[in-house]
N, C-alpha and C. Protein backbone atom coordinates (compact mmCIF):
# COMPACT_ATOMS: atom_id res chain seq x y z
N UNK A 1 -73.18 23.38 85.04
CA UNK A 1 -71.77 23.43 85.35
C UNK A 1 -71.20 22.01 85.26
N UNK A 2 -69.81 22.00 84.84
CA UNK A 2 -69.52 20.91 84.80
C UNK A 2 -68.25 20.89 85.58
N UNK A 3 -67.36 19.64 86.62
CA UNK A 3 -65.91 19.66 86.50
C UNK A 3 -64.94 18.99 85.75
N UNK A 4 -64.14 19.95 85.61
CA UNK A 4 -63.47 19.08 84.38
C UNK A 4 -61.93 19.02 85.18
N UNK A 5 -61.53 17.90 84.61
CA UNK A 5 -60.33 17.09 85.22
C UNK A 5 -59.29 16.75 84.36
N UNK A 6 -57.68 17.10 84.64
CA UNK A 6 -57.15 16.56 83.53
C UNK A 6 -56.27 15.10 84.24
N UNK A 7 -56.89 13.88 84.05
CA UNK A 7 -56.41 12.79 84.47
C UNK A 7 -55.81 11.64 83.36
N UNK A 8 -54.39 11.39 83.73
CA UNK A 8 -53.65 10.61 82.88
C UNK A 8 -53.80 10.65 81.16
N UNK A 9 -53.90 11.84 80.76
CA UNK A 9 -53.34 12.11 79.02
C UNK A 9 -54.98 12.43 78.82
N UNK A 10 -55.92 12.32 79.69
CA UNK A 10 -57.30 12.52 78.82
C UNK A 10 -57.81 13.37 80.10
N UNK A 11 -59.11 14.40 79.04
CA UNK A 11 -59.99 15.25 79.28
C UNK A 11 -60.91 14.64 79.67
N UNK A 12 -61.87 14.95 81.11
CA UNK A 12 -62.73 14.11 81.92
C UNK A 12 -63.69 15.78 82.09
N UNK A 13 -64.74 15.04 81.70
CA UNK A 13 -65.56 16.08 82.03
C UNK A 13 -66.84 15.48 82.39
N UNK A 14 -67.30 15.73 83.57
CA UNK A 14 -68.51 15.25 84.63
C UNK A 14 -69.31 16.53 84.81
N UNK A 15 -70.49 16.24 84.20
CA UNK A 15 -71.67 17.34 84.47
C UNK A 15 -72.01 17.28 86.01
N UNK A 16 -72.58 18.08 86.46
CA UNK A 16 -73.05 18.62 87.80
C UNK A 16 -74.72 17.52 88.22
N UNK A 17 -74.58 18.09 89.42
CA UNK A 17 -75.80 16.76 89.88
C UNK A 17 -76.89 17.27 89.22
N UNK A 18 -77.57 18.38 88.74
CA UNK A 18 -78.37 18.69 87.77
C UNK A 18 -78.29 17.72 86.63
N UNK A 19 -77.17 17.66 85.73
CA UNK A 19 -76.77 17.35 85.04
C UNK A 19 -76.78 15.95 84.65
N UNK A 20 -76.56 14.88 85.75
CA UNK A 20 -76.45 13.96 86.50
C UNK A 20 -77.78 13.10 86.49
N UNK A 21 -78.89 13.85 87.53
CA UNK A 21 -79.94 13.52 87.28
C UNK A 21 -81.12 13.91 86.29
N UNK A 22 -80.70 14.41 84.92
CA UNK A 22 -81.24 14.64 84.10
C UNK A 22 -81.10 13.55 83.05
N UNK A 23 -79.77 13.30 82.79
CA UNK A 23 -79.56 12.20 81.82
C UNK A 23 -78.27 11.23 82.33
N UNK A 24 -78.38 10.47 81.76
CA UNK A 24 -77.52 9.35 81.87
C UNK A 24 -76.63 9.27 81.23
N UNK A 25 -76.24 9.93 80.48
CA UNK A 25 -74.71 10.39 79.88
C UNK A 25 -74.04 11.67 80.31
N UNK A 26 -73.65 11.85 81.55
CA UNK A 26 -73.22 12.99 82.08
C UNK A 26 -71.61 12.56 82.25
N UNK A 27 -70.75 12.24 82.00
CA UNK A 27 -69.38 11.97 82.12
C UNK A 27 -68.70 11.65 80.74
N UNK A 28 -67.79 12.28 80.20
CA UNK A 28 -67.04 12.27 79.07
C UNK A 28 -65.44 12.18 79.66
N UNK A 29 -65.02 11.20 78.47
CA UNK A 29 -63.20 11.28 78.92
C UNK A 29 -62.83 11.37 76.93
N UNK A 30 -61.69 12.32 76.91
CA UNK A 30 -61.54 12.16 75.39
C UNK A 30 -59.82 12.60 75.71
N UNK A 31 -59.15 11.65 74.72
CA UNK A 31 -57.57 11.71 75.04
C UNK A 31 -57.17 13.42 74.79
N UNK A 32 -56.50 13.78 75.89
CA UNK A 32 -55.72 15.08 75.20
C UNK A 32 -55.39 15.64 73.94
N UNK A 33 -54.36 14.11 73.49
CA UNK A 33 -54.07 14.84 72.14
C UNK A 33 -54.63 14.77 71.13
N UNK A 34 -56.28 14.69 71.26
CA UNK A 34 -57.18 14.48 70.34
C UNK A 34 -57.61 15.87 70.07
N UNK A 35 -57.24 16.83 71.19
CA UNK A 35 -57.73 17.94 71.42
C UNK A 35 -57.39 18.72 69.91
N UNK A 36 -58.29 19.32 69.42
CA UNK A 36 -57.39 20.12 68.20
C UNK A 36 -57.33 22.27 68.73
N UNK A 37 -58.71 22.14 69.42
CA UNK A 37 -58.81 23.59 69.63
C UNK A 37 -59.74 23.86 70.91
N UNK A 38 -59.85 24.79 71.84
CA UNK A 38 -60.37 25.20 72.98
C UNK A 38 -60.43 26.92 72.77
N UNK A 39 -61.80 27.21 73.06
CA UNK A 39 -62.29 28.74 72.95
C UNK A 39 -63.35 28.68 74.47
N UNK A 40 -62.66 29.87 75.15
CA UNK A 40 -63.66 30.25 76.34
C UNK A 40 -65.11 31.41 75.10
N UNK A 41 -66.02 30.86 74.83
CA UNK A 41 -66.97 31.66 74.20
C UNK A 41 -68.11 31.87 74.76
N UNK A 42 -69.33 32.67 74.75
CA UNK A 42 -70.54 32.20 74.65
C UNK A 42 -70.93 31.61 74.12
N UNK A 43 -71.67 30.64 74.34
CA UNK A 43 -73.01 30.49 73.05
C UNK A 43 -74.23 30.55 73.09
N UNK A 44 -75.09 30.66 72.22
CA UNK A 44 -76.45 31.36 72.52
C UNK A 44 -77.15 30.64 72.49
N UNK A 45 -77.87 31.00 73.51
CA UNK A 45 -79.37 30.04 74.29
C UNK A 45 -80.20 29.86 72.58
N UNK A 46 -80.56 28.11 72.44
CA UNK A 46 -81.43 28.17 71.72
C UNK A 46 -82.98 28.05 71.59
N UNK A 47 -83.70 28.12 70.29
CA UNK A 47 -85.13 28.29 70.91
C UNK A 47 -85.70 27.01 71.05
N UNK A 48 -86.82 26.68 71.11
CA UNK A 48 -87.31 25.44 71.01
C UNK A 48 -87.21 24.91 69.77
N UNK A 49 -87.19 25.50 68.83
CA UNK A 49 -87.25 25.24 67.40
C UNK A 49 -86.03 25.52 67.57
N UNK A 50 -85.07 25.66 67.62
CA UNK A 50 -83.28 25.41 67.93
C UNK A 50 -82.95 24.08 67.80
N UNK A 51 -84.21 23.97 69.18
CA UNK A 51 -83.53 22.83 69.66
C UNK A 51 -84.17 20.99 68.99
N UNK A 52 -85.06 21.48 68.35
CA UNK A 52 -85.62 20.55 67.98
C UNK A 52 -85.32 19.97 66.54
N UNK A 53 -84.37 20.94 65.98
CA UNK A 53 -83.42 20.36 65.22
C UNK A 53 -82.50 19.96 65.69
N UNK A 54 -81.81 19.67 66.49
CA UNK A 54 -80.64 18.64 67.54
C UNK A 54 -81.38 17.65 68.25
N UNK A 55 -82.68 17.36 67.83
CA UNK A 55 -83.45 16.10 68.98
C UNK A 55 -82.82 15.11 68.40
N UNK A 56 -82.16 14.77 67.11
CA UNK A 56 -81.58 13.41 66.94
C UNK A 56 -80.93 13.04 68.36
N UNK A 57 -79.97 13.53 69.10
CA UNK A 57 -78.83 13.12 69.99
C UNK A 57 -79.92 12.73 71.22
N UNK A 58 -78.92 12.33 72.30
CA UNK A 58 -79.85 11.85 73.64
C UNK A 58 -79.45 12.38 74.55
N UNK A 59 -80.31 13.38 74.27
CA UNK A 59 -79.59 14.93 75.31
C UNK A 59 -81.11 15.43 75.98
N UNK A 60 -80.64 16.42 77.63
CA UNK A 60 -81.87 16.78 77.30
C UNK A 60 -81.61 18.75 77.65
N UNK A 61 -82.56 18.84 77.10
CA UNK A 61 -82.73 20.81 77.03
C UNK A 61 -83.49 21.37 77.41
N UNK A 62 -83.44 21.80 78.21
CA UNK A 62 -84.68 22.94 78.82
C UNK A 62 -83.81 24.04 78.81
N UNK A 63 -84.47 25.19 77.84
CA UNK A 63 -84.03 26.19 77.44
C UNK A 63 -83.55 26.97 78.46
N UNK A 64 -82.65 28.16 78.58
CA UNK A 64 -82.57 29.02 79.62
C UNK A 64 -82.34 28.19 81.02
N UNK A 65 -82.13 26.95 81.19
CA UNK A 65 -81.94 25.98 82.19
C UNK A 65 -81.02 25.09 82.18
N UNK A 66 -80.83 24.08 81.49
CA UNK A 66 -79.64 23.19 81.13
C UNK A 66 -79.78 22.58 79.68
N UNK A 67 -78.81 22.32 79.33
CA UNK A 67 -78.45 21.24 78.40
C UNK A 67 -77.38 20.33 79.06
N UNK A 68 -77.34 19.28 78.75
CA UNK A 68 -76.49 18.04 79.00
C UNK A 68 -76.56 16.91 78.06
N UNK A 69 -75.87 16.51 78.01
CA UNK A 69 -76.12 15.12 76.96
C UNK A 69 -75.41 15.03 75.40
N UNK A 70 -76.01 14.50 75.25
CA UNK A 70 -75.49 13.62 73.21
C UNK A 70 -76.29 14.85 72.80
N UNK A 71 -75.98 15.06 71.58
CA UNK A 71 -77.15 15.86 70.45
C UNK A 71 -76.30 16.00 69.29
N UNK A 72 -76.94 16.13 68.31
CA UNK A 72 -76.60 16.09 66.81
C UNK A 72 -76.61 17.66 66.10
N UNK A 73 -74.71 17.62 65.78
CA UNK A 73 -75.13 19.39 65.03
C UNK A 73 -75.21 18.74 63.52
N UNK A 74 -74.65 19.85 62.80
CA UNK A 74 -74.34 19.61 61.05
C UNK A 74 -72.96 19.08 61.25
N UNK A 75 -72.08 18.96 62.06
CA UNK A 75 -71.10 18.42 61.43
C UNK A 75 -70.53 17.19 62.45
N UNK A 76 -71.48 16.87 63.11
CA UNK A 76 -71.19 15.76 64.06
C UNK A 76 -71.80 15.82 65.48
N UNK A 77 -71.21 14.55 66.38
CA UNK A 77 -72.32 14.68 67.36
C UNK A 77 -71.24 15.30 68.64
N UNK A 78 -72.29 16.36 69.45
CA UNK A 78 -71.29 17.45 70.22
C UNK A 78 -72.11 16.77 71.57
N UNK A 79 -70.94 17.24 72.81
CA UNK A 79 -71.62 16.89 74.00
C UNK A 79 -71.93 17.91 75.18
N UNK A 80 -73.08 18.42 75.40
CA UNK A 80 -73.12 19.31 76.69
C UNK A 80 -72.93 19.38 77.83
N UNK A 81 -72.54 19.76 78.58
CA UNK A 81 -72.63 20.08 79.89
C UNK A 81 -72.72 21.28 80.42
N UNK A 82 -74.00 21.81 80.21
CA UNK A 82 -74.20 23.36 79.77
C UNK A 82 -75.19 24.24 81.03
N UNK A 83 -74.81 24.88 81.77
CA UNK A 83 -75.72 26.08 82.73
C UNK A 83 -75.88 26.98 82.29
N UNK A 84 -74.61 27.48 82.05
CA UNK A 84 -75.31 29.19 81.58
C UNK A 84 -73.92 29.47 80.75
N UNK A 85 -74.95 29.85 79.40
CA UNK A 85 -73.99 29.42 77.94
C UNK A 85 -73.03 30.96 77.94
N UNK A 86 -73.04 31.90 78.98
CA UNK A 86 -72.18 32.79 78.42
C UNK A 86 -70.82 32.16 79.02
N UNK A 87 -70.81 31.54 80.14
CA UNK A 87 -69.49 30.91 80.43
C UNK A 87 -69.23 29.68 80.18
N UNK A 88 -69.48 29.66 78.38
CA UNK A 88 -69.22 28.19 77.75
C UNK A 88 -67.41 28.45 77.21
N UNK A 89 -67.57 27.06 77.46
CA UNK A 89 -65.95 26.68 77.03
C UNK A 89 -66.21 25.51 75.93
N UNK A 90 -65.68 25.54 74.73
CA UNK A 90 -65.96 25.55 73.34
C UNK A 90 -64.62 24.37 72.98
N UNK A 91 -64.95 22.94 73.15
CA UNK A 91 -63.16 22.30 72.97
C UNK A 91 -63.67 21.49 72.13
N UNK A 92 -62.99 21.64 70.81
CA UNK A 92 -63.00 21.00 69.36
C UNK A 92 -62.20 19.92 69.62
N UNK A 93 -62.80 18.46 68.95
CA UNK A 93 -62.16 17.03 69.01
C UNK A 93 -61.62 16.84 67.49
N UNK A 94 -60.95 15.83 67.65
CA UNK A 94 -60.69 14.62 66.19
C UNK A 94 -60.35 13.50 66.90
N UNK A 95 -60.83 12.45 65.57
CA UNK A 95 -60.39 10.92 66.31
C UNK A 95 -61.20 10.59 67.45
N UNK A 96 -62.71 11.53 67.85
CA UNK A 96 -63.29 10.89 68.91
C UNK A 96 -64.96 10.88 68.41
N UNK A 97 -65.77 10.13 69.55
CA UNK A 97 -66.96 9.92 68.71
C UNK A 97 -67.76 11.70 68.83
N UNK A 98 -67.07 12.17 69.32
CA UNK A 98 -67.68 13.62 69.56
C UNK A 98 -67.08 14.64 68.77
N UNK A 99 -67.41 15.52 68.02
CA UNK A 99 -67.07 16.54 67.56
C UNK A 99 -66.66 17.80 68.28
N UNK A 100 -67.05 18.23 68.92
CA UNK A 100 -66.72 18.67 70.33
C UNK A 100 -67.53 18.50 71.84
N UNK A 101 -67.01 19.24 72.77
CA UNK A 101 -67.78 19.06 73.76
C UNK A 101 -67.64 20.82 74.06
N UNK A 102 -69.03 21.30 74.67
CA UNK A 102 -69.51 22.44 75.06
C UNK A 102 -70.04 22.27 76.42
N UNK A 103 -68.79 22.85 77.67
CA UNK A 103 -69.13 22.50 78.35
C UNK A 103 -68.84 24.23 79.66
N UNK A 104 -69.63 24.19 80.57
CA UNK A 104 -69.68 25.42 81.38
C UNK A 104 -68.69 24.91 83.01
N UNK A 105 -67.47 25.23 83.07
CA UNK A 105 -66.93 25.27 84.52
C UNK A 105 -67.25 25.68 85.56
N UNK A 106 -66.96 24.89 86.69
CA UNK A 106 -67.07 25.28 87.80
C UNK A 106 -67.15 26.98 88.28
N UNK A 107 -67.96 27.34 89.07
CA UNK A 107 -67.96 28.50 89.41
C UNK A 107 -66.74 29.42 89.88
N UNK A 108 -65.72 28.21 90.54
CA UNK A 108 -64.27 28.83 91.17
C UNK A 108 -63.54 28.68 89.93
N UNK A 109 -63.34 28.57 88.87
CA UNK A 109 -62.83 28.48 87.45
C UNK A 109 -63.35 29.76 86.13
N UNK A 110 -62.94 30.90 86.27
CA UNK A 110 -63.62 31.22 84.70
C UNK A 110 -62.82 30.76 83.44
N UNK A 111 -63.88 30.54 82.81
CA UNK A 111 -64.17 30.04 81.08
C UNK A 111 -62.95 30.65 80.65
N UNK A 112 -62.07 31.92 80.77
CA UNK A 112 -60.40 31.37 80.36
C UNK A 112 -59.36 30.97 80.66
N UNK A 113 -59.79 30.72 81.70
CA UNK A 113 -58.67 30.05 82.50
C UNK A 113 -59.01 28.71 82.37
N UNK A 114 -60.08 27.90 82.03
CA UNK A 114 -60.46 27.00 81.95
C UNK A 114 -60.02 26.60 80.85
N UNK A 115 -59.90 27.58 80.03
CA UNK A 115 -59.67 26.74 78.46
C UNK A 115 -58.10 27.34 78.53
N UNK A 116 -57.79 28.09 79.03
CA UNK A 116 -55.89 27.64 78.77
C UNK A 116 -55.47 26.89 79.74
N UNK A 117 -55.83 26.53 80.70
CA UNK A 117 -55.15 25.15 81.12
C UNK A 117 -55.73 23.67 80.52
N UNK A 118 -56.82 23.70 79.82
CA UNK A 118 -56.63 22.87 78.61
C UNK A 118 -56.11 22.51 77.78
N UNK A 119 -55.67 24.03 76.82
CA UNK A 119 -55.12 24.34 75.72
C UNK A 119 -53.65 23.80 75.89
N UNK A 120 -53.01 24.25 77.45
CA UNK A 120 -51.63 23.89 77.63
C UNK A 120 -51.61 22.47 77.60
N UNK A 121 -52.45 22.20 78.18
CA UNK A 121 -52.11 20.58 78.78
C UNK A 121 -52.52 19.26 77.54
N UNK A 122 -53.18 20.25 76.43
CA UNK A 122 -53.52 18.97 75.25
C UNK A 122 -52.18 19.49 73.96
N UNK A 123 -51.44 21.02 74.38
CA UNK A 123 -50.23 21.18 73.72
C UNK A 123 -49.20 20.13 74.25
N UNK A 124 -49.12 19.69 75.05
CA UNK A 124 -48.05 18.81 75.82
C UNK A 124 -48.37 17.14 75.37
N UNK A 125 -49.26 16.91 75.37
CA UNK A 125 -50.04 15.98 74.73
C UNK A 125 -50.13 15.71 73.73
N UNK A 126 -49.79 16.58 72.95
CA UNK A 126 -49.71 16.38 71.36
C UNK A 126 -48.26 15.87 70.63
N UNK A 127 -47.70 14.72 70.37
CA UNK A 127 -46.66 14.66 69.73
C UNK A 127 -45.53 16.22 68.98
N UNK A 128 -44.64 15.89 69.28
CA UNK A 128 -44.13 16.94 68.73
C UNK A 128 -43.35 16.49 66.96
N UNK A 129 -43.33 17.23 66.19
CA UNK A 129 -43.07 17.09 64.99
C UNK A 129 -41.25 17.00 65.07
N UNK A 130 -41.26 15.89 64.11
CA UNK A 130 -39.68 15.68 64.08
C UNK A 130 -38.61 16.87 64.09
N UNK A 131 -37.55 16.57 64.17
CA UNK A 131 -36.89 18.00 63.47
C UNK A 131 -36.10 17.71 62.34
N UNK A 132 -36.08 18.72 61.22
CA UNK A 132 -35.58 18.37 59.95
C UNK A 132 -34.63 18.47 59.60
């Protein structure tokens, strides 16, 4: 589980003391309007051989237990903060060193409510287009 915070124009997301004392990269901040997209999804537990194609990043995984950390997909490097992947929240970046972050909310939060008060708050955040 992670909490996530929306403080001064950027997305703050702090993994849980699990999380915490597993690795040393447990806290992410990425500007709002970097945000391009947010999906409350699952995602599916991977296997060891999953996961051992993502050992580039500096993450760590114990299957069916946590993920947290750096790790490397195909199209860039994503960040976890992951308990239990059916109440993953799925928020696509640009302009940051992360491609996205996959991260699981607080227990008093579900995964859509989590991601539309994201969604709103990186719409507000986003420049608005001139008018013509």
């Amino acid at each position: 589980m992670a909490q996530i915070r929306i403080v001064n124009g950027e997305l703050v997301v702090q993994a849980d003391l699990m999380g915490r004392i597993l690795h040393s990269r447990n806290r992410v901040s990425v500007k709002l309007a970097h945000i391009v997209g947010v999906e409350a999804r699952p995602e599916p537990g991977k296997s060891w051989l999953g996961h051992l194609s993502m050992m580039l990043g500096a993450g760590t995984h114990i299957p069916g237990i946590v993920q947290v950390g750096t790790f490397t997909a195909r199209d860039g490097m994503v960040f976890y903060a992951l308990r239990d992947g059916r109440r993953a929240v799925v928020i696509e970046l640009e302009q940051e060193r992360f491609r996205r972050l996959i991260v699981d909310p607080e227990r008093d939060e579900e995964p859509e409510t989590c991601a539309r008060r994201i969604r709103e708050a990186a719409a507000l955040a986003r420049p608005s287009p001139p008018n013509a």
